[in-house]
C-alpha atoms as a PDB file:
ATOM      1  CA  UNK A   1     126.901 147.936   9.342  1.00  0.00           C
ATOM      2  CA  UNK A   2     126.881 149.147   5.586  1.00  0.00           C
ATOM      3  CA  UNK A   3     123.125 150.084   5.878  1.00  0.00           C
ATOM      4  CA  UNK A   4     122.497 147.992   2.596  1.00  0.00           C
ATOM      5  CA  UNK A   5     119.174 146.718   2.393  1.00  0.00           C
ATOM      6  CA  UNK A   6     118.132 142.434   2.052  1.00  0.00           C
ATOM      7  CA  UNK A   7     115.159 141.998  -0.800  1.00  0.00           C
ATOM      8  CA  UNK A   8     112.944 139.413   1.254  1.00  0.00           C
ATOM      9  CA  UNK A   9     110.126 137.587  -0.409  1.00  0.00           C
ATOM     10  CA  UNK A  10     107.700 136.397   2.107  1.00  0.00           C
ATOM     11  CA  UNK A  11     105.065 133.382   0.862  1.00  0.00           C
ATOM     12  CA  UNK A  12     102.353 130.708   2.508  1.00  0.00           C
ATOM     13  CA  UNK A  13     104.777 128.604   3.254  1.00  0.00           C
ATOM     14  CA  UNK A  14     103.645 125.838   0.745  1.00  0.00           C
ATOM     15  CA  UNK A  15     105.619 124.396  -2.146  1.00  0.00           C
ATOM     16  CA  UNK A  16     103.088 125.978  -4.289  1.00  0.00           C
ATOM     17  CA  UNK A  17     103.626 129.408  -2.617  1.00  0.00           C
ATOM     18  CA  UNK A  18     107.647 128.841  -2.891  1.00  0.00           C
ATOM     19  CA  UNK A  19     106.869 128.684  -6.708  1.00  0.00           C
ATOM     20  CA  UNK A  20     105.339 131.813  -6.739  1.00  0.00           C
ATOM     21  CA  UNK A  21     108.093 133.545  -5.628  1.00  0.00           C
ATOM     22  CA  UNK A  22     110.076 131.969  -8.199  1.00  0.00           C
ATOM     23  CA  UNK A  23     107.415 133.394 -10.804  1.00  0.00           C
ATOM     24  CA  UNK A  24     107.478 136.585  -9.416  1.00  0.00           C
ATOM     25  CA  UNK A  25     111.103 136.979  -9.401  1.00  0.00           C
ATOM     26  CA  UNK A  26     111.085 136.925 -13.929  1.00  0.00           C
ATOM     27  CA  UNK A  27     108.172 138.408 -13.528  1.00  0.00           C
ATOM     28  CA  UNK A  28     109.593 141.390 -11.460  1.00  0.00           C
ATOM     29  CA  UNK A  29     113.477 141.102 -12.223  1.00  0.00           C
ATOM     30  CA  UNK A  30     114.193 140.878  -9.220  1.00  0.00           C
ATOM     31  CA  UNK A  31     116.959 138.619  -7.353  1.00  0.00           C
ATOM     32  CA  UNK A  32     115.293 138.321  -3.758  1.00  0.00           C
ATOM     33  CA  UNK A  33     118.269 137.931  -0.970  1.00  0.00           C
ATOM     34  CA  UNK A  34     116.261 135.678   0.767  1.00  0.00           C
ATOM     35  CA  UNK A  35     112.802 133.596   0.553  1.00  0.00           C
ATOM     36  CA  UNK A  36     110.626 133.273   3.879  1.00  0.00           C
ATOM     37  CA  UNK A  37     107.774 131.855   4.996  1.00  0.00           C
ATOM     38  CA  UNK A  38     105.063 134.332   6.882  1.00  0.00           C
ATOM     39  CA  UNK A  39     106.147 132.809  10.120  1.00  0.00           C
ATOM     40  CA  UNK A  40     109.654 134.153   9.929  1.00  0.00           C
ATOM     41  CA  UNK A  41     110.437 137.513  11.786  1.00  0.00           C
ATOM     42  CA  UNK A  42     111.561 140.062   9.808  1.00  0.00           C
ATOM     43  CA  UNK A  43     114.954 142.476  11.050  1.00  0.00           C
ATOM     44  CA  UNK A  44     115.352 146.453  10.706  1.00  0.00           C
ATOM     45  CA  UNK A  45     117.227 145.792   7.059  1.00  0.00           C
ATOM     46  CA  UNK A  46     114.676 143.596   5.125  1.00  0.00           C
ATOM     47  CA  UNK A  47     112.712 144.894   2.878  1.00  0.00           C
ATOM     48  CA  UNK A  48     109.805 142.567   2.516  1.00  0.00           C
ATOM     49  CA  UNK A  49     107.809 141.826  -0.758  1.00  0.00           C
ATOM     50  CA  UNK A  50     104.691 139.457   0.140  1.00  0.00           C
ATOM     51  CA  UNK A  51     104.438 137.068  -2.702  1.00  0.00           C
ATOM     52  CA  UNK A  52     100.882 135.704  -3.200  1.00  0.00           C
ATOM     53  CA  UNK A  53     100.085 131.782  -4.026  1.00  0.00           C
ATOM     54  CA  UNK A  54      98.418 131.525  -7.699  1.00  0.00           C
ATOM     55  CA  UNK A  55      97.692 127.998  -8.817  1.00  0.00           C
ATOM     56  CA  UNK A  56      98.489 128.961 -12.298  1.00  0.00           C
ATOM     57  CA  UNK A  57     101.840 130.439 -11.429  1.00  0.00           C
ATOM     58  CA  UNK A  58     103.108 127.547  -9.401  1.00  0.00           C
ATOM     59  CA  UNK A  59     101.843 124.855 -11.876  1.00  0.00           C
ATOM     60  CA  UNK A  60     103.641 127.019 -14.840  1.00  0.00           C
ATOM     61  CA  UNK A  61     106.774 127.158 -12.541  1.00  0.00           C
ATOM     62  CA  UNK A  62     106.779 123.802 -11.615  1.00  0.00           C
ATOM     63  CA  UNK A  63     106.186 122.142 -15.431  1.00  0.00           C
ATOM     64  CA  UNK A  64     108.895 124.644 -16.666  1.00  0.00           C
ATOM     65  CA  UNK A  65     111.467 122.379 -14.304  1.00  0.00           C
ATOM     66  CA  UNK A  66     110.671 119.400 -16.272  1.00  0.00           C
ATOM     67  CA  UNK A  67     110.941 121.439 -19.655  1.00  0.00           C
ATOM     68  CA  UNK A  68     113.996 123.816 -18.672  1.00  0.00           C
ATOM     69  CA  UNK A  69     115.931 120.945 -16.672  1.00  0.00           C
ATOM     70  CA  UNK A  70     114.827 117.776 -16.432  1.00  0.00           C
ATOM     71  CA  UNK A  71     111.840 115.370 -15.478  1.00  0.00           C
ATOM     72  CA  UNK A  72     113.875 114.485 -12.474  1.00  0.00           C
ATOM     73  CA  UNK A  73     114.464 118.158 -11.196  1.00  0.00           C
ATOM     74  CA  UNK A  74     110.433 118.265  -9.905  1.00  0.00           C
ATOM     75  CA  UNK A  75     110.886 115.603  -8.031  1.00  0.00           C
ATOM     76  CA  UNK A  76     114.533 117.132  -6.305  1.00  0.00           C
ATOM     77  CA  UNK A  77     112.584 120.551  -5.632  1.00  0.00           C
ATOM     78  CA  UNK A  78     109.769 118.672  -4.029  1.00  0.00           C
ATOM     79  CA  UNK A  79     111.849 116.689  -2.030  1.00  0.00           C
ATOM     80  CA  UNK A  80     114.020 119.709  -1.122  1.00  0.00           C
ATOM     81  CA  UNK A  81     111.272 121.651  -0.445  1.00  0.00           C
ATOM     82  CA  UNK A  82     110.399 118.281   2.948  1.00  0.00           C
ATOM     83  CA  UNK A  83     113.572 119.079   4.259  1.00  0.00           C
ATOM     84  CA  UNK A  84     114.927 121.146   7.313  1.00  0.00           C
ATOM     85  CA  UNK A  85     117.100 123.264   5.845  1.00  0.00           C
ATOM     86  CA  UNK A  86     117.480 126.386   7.656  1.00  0.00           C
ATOM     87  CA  UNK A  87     118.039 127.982   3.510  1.00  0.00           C
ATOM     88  CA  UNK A  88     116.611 125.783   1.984  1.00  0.00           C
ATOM     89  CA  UNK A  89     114.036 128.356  -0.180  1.00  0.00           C
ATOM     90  CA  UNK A  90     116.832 130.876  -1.340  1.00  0.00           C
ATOM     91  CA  UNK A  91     119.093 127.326  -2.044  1.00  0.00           C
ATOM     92  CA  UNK A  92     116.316 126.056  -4.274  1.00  0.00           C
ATOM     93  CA  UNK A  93     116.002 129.436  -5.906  1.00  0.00           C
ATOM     94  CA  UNK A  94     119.691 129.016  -6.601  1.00  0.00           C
ATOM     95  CA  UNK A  95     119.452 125.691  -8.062  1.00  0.00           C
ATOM     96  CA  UNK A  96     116.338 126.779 -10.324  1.00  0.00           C
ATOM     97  CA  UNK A  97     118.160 129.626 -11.678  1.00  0.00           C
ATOM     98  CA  UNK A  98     121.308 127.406 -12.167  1.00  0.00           C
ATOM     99  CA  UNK A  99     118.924 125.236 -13.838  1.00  0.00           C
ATOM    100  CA  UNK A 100     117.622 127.225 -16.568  1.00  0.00           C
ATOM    101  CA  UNK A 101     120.780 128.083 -17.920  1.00  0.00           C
ATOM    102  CA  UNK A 102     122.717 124.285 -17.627  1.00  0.00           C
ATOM    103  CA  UNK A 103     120.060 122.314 -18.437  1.00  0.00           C
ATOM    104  CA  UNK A 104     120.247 118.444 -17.173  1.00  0.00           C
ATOM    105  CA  UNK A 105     123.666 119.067 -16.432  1.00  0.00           C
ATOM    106  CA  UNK A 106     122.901 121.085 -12.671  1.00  0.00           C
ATOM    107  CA  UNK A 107     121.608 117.775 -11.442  1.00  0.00           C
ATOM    108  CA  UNK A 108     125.390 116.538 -11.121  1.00  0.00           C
ATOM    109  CA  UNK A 109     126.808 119.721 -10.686  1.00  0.00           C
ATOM    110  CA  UNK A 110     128.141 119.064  -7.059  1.00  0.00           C
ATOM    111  CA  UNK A 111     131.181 120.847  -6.983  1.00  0.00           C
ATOM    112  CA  UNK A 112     128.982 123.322  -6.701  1.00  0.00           C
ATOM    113  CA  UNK A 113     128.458 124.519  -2.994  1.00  0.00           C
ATOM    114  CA  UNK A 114     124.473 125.034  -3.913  1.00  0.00           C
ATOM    115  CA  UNK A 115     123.876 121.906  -5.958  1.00  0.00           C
ATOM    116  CA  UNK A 116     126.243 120.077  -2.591  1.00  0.00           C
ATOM    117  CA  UNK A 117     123.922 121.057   0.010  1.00  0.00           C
ATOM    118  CA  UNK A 118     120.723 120.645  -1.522  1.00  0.00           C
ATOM    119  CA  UNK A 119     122.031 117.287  -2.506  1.00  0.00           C
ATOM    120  CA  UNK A 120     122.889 116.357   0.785  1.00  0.00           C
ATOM    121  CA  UNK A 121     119.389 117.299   2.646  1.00  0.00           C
ATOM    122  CA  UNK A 122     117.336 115.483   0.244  1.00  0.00           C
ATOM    123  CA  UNK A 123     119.591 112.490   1.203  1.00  0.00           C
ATOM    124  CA  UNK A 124     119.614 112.945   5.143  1.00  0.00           C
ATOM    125  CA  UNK A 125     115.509 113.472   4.129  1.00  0.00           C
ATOM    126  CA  UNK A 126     115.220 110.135   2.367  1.00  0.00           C
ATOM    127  CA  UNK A 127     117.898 108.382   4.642  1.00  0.00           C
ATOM    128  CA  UNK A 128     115.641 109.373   7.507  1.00  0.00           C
ATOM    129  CA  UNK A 129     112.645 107.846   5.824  1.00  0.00           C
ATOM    130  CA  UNK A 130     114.126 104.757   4.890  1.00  0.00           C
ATOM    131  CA  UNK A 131     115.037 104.450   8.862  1.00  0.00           C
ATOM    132  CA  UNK A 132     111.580 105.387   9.536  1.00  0.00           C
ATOM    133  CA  UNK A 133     109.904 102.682   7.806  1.00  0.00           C
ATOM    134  CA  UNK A 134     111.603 100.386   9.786  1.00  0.00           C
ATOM    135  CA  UNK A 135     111.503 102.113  13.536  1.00  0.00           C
ATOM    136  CA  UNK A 136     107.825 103.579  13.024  1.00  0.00           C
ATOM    137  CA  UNK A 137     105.612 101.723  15.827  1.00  0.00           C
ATOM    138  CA  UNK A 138     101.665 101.418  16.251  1.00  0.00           C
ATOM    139  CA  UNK A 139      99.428 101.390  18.932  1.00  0.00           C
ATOM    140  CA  UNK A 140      95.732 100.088  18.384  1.00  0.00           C
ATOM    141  CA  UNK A 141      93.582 102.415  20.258  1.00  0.00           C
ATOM    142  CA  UNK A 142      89.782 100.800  19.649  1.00  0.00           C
ATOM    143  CA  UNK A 143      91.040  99.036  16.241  1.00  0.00           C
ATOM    144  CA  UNK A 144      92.392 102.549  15.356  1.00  0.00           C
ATOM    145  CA  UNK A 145      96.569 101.651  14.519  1.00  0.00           C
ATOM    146  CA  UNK A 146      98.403 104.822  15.842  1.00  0.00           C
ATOM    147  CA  UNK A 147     101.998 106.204  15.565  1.00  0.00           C
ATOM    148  CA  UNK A 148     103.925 108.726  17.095  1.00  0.00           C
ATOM    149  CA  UNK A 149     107.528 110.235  15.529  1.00  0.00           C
ATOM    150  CA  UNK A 150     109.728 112.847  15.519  1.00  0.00           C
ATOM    151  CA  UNK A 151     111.806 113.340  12.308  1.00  0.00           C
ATOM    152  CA  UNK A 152     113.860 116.504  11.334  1.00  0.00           C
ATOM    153  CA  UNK A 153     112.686 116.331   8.104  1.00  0.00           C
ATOM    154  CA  UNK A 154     108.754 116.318   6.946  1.00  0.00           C
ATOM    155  CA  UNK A 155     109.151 112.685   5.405  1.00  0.00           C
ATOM    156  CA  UNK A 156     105.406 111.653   6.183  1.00  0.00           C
ATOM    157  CA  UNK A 157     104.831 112.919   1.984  1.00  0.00           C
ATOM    158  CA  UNK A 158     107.418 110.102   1.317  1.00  0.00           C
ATOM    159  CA  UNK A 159     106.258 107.446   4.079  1.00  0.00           C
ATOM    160  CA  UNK A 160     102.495 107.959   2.855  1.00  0.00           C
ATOM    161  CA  UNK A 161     102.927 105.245  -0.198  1.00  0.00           C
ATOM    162  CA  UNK A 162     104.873 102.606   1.790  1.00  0.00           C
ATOM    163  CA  UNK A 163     102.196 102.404   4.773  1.00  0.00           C
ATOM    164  CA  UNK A 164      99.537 102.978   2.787  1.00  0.00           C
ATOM    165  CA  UNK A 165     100.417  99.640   0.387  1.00  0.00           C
ATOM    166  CA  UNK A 166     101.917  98.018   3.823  1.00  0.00           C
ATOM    167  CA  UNK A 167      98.514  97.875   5.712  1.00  0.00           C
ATOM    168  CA  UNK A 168      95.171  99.057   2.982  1.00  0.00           C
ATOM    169  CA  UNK A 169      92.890  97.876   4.795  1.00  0.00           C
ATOM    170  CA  UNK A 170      93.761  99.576   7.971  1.00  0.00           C
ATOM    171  CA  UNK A 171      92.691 102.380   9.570  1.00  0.00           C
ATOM    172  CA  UNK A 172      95.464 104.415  10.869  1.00  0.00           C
ATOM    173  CA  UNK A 173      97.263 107.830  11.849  1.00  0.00           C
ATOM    174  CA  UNK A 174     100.965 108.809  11.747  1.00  0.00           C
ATOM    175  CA  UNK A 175     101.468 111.744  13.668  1.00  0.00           C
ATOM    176  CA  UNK A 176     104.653 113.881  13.296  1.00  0.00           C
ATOM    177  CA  UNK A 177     105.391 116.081  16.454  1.00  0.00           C
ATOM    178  CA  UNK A 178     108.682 117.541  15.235  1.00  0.00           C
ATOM    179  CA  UNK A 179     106.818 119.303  12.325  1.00  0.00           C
ATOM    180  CA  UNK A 180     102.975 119.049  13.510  1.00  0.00           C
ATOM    181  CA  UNK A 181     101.606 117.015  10.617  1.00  0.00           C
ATOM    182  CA  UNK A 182      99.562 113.570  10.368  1.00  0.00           C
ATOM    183  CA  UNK A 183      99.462 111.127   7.621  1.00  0.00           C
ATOM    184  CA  UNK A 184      95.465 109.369   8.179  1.00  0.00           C
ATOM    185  CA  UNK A 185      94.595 106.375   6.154  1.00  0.00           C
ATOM    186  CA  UNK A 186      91.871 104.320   5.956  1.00  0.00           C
ATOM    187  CA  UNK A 187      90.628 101.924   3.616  1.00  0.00           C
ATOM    188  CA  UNK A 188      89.233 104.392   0.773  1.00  0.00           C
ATOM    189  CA  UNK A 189      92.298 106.827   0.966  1.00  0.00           C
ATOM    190  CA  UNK A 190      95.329 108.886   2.322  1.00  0.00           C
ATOM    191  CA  UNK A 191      94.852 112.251   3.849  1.00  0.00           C
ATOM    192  CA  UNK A 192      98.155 114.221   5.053  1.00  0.00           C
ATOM    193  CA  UNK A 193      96.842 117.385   7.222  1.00  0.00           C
ATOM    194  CA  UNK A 194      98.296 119.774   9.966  1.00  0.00           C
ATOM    195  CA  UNK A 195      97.907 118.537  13.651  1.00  0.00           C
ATOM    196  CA  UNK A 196      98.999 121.137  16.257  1.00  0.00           C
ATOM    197  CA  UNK A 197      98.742 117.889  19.112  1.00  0.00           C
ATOM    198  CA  UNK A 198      97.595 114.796  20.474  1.00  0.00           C
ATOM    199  CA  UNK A 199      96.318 113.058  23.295  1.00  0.00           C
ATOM    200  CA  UNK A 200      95.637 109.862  23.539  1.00  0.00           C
ATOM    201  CA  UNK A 201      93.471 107.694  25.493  1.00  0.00           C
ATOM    202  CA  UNK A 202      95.191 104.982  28.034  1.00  0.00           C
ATOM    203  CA  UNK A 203      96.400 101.787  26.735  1.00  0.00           C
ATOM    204  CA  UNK A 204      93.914  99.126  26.859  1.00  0.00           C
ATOM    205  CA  UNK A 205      95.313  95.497  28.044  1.00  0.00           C
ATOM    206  CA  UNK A 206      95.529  93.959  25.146  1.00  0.00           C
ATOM    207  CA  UNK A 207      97.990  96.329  23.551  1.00  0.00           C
ATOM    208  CA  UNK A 208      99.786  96.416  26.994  1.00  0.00           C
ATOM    209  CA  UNK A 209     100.057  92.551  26.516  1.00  0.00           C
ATOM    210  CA  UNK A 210     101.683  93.043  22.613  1.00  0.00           C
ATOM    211  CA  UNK A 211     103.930  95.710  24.383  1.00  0.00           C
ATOM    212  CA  UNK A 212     105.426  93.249  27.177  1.00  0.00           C
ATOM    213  CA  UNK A 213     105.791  90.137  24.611  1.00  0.00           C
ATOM    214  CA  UNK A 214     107.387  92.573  21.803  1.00  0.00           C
ATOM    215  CA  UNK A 215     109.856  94.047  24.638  1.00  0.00           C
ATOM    216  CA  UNK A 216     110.740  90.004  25.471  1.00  0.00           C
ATOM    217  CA  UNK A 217     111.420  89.484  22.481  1.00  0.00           C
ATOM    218  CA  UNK A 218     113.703  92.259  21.398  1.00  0.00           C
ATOM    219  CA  UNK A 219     115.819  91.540  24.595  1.00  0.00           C
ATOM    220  CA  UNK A 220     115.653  87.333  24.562  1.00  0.00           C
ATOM    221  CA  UNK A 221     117.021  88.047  21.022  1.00  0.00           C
ATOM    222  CA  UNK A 222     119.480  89.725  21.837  1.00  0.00           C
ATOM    223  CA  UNK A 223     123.473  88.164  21.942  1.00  0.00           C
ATOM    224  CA  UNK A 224     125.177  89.592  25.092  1.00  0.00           C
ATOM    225  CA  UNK A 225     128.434  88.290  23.488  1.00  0.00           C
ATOM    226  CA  UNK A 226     127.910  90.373  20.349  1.00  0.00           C
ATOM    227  CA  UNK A 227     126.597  93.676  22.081  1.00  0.00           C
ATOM    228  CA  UNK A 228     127.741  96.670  20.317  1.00  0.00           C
ATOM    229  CA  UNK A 229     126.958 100.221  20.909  1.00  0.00           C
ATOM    230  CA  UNK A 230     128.574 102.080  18.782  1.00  0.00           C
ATOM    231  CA  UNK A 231     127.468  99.359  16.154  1.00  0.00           C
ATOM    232  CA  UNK A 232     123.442 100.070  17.301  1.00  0.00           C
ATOM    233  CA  UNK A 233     124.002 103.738  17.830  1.00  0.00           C
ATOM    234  CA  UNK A 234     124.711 104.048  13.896  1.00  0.00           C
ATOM    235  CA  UNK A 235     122.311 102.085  12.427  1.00  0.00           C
ATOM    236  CA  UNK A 236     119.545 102.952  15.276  1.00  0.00           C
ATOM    237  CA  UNK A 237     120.184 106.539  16.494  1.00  0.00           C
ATOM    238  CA  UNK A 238     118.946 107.525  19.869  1.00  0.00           C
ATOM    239  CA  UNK A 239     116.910 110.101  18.777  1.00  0.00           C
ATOM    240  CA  UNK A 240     114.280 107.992  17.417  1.00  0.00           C
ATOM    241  CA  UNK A 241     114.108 105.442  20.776  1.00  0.00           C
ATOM    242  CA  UNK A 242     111.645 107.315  23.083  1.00  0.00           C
ATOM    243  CA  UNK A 243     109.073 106.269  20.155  1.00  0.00           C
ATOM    244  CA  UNK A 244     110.078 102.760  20.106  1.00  0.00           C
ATOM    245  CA  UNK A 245     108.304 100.208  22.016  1.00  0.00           C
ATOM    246  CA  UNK A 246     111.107  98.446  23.113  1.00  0.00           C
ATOM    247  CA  UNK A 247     113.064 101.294  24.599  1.00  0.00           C
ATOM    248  CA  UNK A 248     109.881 101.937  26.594  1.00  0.00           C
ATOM    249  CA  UNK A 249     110.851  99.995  29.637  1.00  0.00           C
END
């Protein structure tokens, strides 16, 4: 060990928070090793700076992206900000930096091994989306439509538009175990809040009926001849079946 010690900025944990630390890093001159949130444990070498959330310093932050960059960088940082990155904070931090000095140009800037993985999460966050809207599946509990998943990546931000225009006059809840968040809708709006668990009542008849004819027809429709595994396995990973009615058997 060289006895060197890491500059850690700690924050909330929200995007807001995350462009604090950015503010606080001009603000300070300081070049932080690494970016945490409060939940991360801290080792013998860190020295730890805890970096408060201001409105008006994340707002400033976050406008001087679209001024110092590009309209399209906000959205990239937000969407970086959903995914599971193990680095993603000090990554972003990277790419902001990187940002102010190159302009537009950063956006394409993928030889770059920061600008490469960044690029890369957002798409594995918006890939798993896209497969989401497709293998996300309700149950009515008492006209309530509820949902159960478990991404990698906190895509219920990005799902919220596309079930909220796919069923508005609905009432219902999409509740992310992986990352302990729930998307609620109901008629007069969309609320996305923190959800620790859930238990749910027992299936009523009804639903148990829609589960037996949707699991008939998933396997009646089904070619024998044409049955490919591999095939299903990449466009329907098995990671998402136990939430799938038709895998419930």
């Amino acid at each position: 060990m060289n006895g060197e010690v890491n500059l850690v900025y700690v924050y909330d944990g929200t995007l807001e928070g995350f462009l604090c630390c950015i503010y606080e890093s001009y603000a300070r001159r300081q070049v932080p090793d690494e970016i945490r949130c409060e939940q991360s444990q801290a080792t013998f070498f860190d020295r730890t700076e805890w970096i408060r959330t201001d409105t008006a310093h994340s707002d400033k932050v976050y406008g001087s992206l679209a001024e110092k960059i590009c309209l399209e960088s906000q959205d990239f940082i937000r969407d970086a900000f959903l995914t599971r990155h193990p680095e993603k904070e000090i990554l972003m931090y990277r790419f902001i930096r990187m940002g102010y000095r190159m302009g537009r140009k950063v956006m394409d800037f993928l030889t770059d091994d920061t600008v490469n993985t960044l690029t890369k999460a957002v798409r594995n966050l918006h890939r798993e989306a896209h497969l989401l809207k497709g293998f996300t599946r309700f149950t009515l509990y008492d006209n309530v439509m509820v949902a159960c998943i478990s991404p990698k990546n906190k895509v219920l931000p990005i799902l919220a538009d596309h079930f909220a225009d796919r069923y508005p006059d609905e009432t219902f809840l999409i509740y992310d175990k992986t990352n302990q968040m729930a998307l609620v809708h109901k008629p007069e709006g969309t609320l996305l809040t923190s959800m620790s668990d859930m238990t749910l009542p027992p299936i009523e008849d009804p639903e148990k009926a829609y589960r037996t004819l949707w699991k008939c027809f998933y396997q009646t429709i089904a070619i024998e001849a044409r049955e490919n595994p591999k095939c299903r396995m990449t466009l329907m990973p098995r990671r998402f079946w136990h939430n799938m009615t038709e895998f419930d058997l």
